[in-house]
C-alpha atoms as a PDB file:
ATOM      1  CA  UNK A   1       4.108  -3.882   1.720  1.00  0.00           C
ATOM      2  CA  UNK A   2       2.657  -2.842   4.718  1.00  0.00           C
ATOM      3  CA  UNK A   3      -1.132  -1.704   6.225  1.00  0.00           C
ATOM      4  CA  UNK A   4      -1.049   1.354   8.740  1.00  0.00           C
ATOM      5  CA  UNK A   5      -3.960   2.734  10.237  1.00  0.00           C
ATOM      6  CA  UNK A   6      -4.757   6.323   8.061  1.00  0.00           C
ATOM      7  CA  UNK A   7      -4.563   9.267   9.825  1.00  0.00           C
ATOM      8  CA  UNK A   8      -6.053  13.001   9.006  1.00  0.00           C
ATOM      9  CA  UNK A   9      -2.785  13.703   7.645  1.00  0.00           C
ATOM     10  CA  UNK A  10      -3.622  11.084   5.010  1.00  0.00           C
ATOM     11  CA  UNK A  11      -6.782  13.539   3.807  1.00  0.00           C
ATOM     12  CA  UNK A  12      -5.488  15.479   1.790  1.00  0.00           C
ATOM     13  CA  UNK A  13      -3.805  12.675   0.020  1.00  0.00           C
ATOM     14  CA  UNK A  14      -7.326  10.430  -0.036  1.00  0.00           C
ATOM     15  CA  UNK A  15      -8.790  13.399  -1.265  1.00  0.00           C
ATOM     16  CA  UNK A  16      -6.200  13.590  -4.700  1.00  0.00           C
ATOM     17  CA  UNK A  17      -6.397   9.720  -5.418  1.00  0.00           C
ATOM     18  CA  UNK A  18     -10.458   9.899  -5.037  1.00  0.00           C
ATOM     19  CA  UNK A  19     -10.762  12.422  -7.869  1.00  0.00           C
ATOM     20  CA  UNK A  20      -8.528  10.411 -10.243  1.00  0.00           C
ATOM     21  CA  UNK A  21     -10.482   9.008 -13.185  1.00  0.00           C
ATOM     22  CA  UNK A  22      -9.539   5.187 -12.805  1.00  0.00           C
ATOM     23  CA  UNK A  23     -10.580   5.493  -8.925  1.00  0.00           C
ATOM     24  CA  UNK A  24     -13.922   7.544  -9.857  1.00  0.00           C
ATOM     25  CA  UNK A  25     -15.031   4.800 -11.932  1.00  0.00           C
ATOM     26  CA  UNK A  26     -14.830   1.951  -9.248  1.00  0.00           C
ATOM     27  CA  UNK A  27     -17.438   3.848  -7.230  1.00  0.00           C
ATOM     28  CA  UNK A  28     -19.769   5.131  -9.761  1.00  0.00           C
ATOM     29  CA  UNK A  29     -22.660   7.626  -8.265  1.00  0.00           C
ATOM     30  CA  UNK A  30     -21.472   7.282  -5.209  1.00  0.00           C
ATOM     31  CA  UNK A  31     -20.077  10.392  -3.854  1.00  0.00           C
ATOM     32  CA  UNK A  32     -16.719  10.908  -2.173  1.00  0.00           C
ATOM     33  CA  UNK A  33     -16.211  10.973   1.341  1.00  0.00           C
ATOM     34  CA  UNK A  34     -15.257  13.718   4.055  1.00  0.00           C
ATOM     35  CA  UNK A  35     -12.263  12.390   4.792  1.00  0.00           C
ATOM     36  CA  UNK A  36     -11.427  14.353   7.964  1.00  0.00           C
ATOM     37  CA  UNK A  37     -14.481  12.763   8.913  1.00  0.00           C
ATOM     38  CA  UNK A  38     -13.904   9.503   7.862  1.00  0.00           C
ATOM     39  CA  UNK A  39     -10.426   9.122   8.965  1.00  0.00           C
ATOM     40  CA  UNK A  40     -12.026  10.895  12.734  1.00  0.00           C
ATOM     41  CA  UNK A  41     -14.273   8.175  13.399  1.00  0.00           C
ATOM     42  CA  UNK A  42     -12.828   5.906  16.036  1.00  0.00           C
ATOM     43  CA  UNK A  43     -14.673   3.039  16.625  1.00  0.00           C
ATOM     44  CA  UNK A  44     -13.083  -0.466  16.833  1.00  0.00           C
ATOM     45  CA  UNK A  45     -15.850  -1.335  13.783  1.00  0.00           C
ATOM     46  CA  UNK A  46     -14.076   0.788  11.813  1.00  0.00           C
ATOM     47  CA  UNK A  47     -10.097   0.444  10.118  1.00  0.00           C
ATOM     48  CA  UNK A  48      -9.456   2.554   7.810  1.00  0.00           C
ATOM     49  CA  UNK A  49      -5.610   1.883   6.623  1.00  0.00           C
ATOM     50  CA  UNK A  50      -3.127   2.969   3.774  1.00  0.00           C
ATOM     51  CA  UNK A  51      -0.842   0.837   1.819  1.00  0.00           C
ATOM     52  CA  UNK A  52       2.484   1.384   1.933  1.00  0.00           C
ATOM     53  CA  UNK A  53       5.302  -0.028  -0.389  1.00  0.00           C
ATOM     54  CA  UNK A  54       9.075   1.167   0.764  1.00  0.00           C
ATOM     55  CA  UNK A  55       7.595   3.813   3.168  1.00  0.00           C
ATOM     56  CA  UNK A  56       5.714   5.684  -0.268  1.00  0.00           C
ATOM     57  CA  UNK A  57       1.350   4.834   0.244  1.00  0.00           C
ATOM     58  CA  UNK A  58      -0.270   2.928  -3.052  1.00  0.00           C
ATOM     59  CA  UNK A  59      -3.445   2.710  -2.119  1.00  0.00           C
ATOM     60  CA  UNK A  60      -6.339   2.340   0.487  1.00  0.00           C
ATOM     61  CA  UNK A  61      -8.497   0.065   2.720  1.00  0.00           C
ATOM     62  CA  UNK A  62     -11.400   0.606   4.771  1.00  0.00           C
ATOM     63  CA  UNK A  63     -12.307  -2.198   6.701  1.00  0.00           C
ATOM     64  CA  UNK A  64     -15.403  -2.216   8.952  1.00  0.00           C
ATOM     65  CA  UNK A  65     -17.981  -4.668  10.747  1.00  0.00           C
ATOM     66  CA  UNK A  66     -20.958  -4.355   8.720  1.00  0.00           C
ATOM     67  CA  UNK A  67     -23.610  -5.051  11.064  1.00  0.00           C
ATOM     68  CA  UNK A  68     -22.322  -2.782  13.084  1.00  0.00           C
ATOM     69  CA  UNK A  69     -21.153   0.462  10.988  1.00  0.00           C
ATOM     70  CA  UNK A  70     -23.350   3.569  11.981  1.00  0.00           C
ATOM     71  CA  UNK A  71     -24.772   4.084   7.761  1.00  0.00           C
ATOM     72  CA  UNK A  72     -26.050   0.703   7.932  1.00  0.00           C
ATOM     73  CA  UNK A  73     -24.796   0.531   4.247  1.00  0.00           C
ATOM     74  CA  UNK A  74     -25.437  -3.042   3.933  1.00  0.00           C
ATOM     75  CA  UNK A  75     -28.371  -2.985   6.105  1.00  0.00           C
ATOM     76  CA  UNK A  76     -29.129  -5.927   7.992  1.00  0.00           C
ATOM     77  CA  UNK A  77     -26.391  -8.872   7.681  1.00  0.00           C
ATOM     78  CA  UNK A  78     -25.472 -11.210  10.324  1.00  0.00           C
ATOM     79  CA  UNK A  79     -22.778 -10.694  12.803  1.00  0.00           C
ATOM     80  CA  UNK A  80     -18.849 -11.455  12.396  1.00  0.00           C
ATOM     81  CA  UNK A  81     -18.318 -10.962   8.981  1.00  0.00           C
ATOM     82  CA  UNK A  82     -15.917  -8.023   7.799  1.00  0.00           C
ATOM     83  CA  UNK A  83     -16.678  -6.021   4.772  1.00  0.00           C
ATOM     84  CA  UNK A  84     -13.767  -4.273   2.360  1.00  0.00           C
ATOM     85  CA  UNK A  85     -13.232  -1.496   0.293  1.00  0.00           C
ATOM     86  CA  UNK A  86      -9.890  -0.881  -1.690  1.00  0.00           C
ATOM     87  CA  UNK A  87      -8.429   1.241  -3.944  1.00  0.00           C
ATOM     88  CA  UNK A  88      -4.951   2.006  -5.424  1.00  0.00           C
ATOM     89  CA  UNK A  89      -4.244   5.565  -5.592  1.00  0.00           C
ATOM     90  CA  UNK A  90      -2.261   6.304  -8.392  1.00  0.00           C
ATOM     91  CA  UNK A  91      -2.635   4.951 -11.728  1.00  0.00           C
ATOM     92  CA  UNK A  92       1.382   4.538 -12.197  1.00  0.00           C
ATOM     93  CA  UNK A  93       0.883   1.680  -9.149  1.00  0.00           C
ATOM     94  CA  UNK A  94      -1.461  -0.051 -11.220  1.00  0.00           C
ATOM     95  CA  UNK A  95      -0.794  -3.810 -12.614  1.00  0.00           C
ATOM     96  CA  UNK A  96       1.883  -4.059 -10.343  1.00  0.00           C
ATOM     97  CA  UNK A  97       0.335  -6.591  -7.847  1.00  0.00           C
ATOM     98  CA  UNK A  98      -0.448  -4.156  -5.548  1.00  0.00           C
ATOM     99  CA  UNK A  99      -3.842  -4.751  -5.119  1.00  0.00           C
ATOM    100  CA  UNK A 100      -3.153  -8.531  -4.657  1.00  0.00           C
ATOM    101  CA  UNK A 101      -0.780  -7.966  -1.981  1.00  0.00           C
ATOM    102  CA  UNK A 102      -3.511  -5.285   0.047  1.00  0.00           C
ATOM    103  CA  UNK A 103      -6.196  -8.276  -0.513  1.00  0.00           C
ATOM    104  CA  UNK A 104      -3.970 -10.917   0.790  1.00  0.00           C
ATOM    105  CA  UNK A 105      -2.784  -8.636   4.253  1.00  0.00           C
ATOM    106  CA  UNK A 106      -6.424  -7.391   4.234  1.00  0.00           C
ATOM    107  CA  UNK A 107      -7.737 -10.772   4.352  1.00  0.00           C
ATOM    108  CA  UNK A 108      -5.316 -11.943   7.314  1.00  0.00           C
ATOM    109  CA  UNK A 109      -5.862  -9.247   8.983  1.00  0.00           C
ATOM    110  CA  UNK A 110      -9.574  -9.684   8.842  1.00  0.00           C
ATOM    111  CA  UNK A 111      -9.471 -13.696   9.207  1.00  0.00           C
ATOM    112  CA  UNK A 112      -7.098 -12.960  12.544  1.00  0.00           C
ATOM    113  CA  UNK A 113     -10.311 -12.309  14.466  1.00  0.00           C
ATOM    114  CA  UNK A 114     -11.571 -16.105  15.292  1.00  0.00           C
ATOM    115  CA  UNK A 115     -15.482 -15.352  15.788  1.00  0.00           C
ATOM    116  CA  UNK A 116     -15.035 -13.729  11.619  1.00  0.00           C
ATOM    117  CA  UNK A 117     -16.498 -16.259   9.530  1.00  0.00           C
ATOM    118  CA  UNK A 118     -16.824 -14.834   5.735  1.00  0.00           C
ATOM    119  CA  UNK A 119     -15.717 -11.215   4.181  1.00  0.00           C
ATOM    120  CA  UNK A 120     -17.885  -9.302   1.736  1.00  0.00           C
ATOM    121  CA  UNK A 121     -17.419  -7.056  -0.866  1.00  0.00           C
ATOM    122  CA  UNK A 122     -19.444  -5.046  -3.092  1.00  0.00           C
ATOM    123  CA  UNK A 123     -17.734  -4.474  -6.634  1.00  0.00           C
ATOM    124  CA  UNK A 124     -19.495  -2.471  -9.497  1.00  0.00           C
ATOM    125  CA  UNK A 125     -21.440  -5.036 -11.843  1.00  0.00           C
ATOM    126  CA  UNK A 126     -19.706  -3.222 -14.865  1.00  0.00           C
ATOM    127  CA  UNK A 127     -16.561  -3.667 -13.289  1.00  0.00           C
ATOM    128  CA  UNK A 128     -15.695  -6.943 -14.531  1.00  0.00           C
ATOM    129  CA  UNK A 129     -12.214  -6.890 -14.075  1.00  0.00           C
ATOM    130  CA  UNK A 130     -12.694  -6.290 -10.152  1.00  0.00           C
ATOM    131  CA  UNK A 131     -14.699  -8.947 -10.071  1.00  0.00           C
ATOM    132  CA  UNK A 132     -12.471 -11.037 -11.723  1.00  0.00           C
ATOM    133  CA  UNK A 133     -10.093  -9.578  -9.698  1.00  0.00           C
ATOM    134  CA  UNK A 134     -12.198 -11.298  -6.232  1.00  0.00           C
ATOM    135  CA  UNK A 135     -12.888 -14.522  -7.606  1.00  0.00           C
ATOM    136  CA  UNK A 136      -9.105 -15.112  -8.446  1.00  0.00           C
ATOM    137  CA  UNK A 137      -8.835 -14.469  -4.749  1.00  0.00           C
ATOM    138  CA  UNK A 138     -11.712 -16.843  -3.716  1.00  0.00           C
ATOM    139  CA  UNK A 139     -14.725 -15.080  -3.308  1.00  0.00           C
ATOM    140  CA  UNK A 140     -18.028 -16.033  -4.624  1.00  0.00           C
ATOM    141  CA  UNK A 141     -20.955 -14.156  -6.318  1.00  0.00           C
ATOM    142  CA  UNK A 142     -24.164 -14.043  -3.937  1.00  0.00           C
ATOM    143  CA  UNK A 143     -26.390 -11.324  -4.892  1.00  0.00           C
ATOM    144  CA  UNK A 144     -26.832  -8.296  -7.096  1.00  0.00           C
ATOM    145  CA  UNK A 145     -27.849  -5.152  -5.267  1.00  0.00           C
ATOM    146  CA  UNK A 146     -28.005  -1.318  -5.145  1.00  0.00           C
ATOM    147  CA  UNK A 147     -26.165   0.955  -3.410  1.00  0.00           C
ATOM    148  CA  UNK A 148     -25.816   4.334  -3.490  1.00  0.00           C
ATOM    149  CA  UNK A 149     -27.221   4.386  -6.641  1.00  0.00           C
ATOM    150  CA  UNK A 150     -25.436   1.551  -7.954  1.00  0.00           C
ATOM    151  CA  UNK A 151     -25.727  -1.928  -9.481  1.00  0.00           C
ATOM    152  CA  UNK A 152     -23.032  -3.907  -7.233  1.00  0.00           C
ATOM    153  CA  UNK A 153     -22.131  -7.378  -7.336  1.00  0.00           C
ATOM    154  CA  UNK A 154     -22.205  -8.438  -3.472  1.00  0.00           C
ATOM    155  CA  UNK A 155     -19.623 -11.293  -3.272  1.00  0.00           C
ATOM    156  CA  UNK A 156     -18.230 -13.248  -0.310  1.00  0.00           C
ATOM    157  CA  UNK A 157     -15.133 -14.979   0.360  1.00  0.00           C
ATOM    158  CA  UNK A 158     -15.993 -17.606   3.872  1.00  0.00           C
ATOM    159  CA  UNK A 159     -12.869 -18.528   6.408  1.00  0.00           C
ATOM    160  CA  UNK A 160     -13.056 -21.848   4.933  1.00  0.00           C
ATOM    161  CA  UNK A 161     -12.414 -20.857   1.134  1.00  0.00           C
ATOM    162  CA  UNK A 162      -9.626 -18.465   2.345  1.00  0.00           C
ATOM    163  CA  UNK A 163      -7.774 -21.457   4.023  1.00  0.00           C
ATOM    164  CA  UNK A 164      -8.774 -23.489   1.296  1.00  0.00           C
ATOM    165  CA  UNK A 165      -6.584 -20.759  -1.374  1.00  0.00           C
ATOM    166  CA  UNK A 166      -3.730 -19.662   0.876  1.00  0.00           C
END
């Protein structure tokens, strides 16, 4: 597997996987994104990337610097952490370890940077099996908040317990 930065060619693609059912339901009331937008912003707090197994995408990965993203979707949270979102796109991919796999590159990719000290995520509260999912992978329940409309579990996985799992 590999991560490569998404492109607007990837749109119309994002677009598909968004509306599929099992995707839908990891974001609850939160609506879908522009992606031309999205995928135009270029700003280095900002890496959105797709997931690629033999050339063919599975899934995708925004990555971003939360305290300094322009929504301010996590409002205010100290500096050098990285915050995640993933999906995998079609529901044939599932329960194959893709997921895993994104996580694990995800998480290098995100740990590479020395001054990042923890990564945070923001999982539905009724999705227990994503949340399962993250605490197989180290990180650790901190809070319950909403966003967009929804009641998400805000976990965190710090450098430390990364190095500590690997």
């Amino acid at each position: 597997m590999i991560l490569r930065r998404a492109t607007l060619s990837d749109a119309d693609l994002l677009e598909d996987w968004r509306k599929r059912p099992h995707v839908q339901a990891g974001f609850g009331a939160e609506d879908p994104p522009d992606w031309r937008e999205e995928l135009s912003i270029d700003e280095d707090w900002h890496d959105p990337v797709i997931a690629e197994v033999d050339g063919r995408p599975v899934g995708y990965m925004e990555i971003i610097d939360p305290a300094r993203e322009a929504t301010h979707y996590w409002g205010d949270v100290e500096a050098n952490l990285r915050a995640l979102d993933i999906f995998v796109g079609d529901e044939n991919d599932l329960g194959k370890g893709y997921g895993a796999a994104m996580m694990r590159l995800a998480l290098e990719r995100c740990f590479a940077a020395p001054e990042v000290t923890a990564v945070i995520i923001d999982p539905l509260v009724s999705n227990v099996r994503a949340i399962r999912f993250y605490e197989r992978l180290g990180f650790r329940h901190e809070d319950v908040r909403e966003f967009d409309g929804n009641e998400c579990a805000v976990m965190r996985l710090t450098r430390e317990t990364w190095k500590a799992t690997k």
